[in-house]
N, C-alpha and C. Protein backbone atom coordinates (compact mmCIF):
# COMPACT_ATOMS: atom_id res chain seq x y z
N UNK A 1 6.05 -0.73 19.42
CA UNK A 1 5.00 -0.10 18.64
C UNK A 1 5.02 -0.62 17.20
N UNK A 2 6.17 -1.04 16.75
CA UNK A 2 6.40 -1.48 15.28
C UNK A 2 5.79 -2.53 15.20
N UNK A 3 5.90 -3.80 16.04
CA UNK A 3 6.03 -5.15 16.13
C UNK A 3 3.83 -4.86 16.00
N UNK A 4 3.41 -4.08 16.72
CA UNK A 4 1.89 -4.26 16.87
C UNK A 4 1.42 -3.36 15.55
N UNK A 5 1.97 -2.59 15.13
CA UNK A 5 1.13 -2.07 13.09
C UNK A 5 1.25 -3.04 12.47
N UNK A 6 2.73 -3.75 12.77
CA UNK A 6 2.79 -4.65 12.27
C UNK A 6 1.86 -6.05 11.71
N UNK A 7 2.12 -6.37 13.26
CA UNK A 7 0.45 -7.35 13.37
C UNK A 7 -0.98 -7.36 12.74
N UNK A 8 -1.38 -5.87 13.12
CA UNK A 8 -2.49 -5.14 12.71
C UNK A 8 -2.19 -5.52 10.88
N UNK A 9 -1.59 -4.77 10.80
CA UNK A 9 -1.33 -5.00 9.35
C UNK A 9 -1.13 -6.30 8.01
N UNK A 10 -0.65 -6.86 8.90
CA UNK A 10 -0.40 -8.62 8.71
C UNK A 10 -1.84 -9.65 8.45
N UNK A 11 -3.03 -9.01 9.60
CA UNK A 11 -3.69 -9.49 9.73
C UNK A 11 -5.22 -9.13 8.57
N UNK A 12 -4.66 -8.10 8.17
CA UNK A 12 -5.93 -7.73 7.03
C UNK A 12 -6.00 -8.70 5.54
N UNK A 13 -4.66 -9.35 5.33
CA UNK A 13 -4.74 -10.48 4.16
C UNK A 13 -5.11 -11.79 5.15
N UNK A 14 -6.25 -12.44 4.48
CA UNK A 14 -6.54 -13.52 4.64
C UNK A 14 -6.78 -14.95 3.62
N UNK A 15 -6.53 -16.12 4.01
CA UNK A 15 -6.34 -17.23 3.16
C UNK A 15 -7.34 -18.36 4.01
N UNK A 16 -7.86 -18.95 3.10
CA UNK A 16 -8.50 -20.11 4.09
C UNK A 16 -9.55 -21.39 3.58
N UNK A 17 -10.40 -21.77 3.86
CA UNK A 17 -11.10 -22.60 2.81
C UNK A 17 -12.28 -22.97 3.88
N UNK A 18 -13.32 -22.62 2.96
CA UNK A 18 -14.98 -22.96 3.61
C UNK A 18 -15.86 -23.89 2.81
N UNK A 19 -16.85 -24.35 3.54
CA UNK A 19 -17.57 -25.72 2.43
C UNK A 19 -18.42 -24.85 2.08
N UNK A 20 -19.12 -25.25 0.84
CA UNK A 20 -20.50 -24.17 0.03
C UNK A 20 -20.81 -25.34 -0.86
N UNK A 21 -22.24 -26.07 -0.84
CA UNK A 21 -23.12 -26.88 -0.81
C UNK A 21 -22.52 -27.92 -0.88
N UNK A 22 -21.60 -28.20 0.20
CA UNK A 22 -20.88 -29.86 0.09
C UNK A 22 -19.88 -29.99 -0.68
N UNK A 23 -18.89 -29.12 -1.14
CA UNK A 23 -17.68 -28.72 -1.68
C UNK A 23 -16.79 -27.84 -0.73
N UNK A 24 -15.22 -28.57 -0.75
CA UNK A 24 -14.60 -27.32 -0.50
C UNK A 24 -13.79 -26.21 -1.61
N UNK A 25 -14.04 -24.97 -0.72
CA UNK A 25 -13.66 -23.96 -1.29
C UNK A 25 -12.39 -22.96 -1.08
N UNK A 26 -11.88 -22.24 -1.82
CA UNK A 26 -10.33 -21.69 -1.02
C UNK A 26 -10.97 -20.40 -1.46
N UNK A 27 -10.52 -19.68 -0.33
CA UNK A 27 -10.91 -18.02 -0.28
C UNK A 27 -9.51 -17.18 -0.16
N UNK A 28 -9.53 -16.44 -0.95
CA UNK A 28 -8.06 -15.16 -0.53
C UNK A 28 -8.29 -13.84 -0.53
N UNK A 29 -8.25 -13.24 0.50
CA UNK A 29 -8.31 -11.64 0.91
C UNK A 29 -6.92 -11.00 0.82
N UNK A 30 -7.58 -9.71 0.14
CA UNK A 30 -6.27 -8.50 0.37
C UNK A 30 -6.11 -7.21 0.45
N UNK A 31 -5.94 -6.91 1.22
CA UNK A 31 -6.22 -5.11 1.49
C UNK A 31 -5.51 -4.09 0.12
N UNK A 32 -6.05 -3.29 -0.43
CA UNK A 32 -5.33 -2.20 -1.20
C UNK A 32 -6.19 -0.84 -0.60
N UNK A 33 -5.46 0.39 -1.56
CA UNK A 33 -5.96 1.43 -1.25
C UNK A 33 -6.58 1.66 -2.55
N UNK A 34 -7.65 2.48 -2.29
CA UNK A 34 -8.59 3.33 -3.79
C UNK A 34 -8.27 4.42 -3.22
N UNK A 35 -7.63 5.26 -3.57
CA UNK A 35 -7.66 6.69 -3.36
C UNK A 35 -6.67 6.50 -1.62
N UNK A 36 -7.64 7.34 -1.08
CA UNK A 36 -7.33 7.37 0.85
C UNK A 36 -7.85 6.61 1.35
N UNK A 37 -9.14 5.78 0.41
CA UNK A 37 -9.71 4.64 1.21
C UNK A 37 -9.04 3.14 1.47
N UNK A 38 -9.28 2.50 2.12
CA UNK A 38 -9.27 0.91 2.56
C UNK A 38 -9.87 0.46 1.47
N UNK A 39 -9.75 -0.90 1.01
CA UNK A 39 -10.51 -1.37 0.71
C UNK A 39 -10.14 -3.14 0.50
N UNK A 40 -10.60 -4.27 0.55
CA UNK A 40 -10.90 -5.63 0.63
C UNK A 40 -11.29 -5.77 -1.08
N UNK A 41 -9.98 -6.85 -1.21
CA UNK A 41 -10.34 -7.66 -2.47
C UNK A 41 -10.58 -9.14 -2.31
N UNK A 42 -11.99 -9.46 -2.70
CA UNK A 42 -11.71 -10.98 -2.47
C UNK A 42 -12.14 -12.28 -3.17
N UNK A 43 -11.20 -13.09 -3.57
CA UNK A 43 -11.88 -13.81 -4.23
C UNK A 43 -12.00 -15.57 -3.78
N UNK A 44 -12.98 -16.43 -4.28
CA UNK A 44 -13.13 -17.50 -3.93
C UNK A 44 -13.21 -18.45 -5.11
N UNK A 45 -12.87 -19.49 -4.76
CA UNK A 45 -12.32 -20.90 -6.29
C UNK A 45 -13.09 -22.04 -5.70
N UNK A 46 -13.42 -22.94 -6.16
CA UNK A 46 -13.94 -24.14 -6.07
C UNK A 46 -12.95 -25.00 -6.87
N UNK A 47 -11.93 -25.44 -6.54
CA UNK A 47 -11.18 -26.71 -7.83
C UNK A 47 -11.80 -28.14 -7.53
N UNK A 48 -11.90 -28.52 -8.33
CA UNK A 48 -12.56 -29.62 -8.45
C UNK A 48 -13.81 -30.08 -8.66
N UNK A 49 -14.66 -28.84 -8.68
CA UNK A 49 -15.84 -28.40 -8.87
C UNK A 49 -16.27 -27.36 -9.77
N UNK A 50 -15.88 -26.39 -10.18
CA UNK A 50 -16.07 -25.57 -11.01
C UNK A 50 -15.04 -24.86 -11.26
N UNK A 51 -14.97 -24.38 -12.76
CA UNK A 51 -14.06 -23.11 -12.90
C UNK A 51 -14.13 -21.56 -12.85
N UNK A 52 -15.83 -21.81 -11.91
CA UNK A 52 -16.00 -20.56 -11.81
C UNK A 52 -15.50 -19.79 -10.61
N UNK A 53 -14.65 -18.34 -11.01
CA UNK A 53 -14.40 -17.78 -9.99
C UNK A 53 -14.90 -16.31 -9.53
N UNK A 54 -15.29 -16.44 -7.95
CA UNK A 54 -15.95 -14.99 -7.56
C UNK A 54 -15.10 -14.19 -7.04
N UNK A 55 -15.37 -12.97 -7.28
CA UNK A 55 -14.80 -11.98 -6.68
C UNK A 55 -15.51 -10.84 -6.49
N UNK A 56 -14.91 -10.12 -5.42
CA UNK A 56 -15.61 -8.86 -4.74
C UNK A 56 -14.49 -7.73 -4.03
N UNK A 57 -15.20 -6.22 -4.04
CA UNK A 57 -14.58 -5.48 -4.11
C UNK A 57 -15.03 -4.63 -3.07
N UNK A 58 -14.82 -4.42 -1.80
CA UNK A 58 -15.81 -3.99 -0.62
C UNK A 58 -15.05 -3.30 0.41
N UNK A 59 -15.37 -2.33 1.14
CA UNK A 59 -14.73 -1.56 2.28
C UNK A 59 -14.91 -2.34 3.38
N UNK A 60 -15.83 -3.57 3.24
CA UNK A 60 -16.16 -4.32 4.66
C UNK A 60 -14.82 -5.97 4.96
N UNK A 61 -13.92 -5.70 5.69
CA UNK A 61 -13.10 -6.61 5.77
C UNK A 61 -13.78 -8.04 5.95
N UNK A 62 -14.91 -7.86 7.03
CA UNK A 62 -15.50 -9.13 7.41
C UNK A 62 -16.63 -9.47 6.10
N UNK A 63 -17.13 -8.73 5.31
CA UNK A 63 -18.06 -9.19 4.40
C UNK A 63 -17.71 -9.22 2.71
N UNK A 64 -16.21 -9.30 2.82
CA UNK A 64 -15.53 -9.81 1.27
C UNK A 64 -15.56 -10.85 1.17
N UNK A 65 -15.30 -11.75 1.56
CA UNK A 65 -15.81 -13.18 1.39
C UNK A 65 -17.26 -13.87 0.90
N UNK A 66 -18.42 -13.22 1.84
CA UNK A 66 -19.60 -13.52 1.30
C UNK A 66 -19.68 -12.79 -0.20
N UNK A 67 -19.70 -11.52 -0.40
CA UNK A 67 -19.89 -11.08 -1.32
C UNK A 67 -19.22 -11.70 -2.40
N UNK A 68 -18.12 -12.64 -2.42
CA UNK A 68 -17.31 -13.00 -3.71
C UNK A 68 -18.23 -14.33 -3.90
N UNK A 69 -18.98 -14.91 -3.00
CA UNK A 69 -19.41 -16.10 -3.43
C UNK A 69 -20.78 -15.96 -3.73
């Protein structure tokens, strides 16, 4: 039972890198709590391309990513 919260749990930070208009990009997710809620922090970098960085702040695990970019 440990070994699978575990998992579960493991699996809510995410790291990774997507193209956005012909650049790549590095994305990093991370779960915290606000209160009793869940919630997804996420932000996205472009190096080599800009120093601008997005970020977003969302209860939706699958839609922190879009929202930071």
């Amino acid at each position: 039972v440990s070994s699978i919260i575990g998992d579960q749990l493991k699996g809510l930070w995410r790291n990774g890198e997507l193209e956005l208009l012909g650049h790549y990009c590095n994305y990093r997710v991370k779960p915290t709590l606000d209160g009793w809620e869940l919630v997804f922090v996420g932000s996205v970098t472009c190096p080599g391309w800009t120093t601008i960085r997005g970020e977003s702040r969302t209860t939706s695990q699958s839609g922190v990513v879009n929202r930071a970019v």
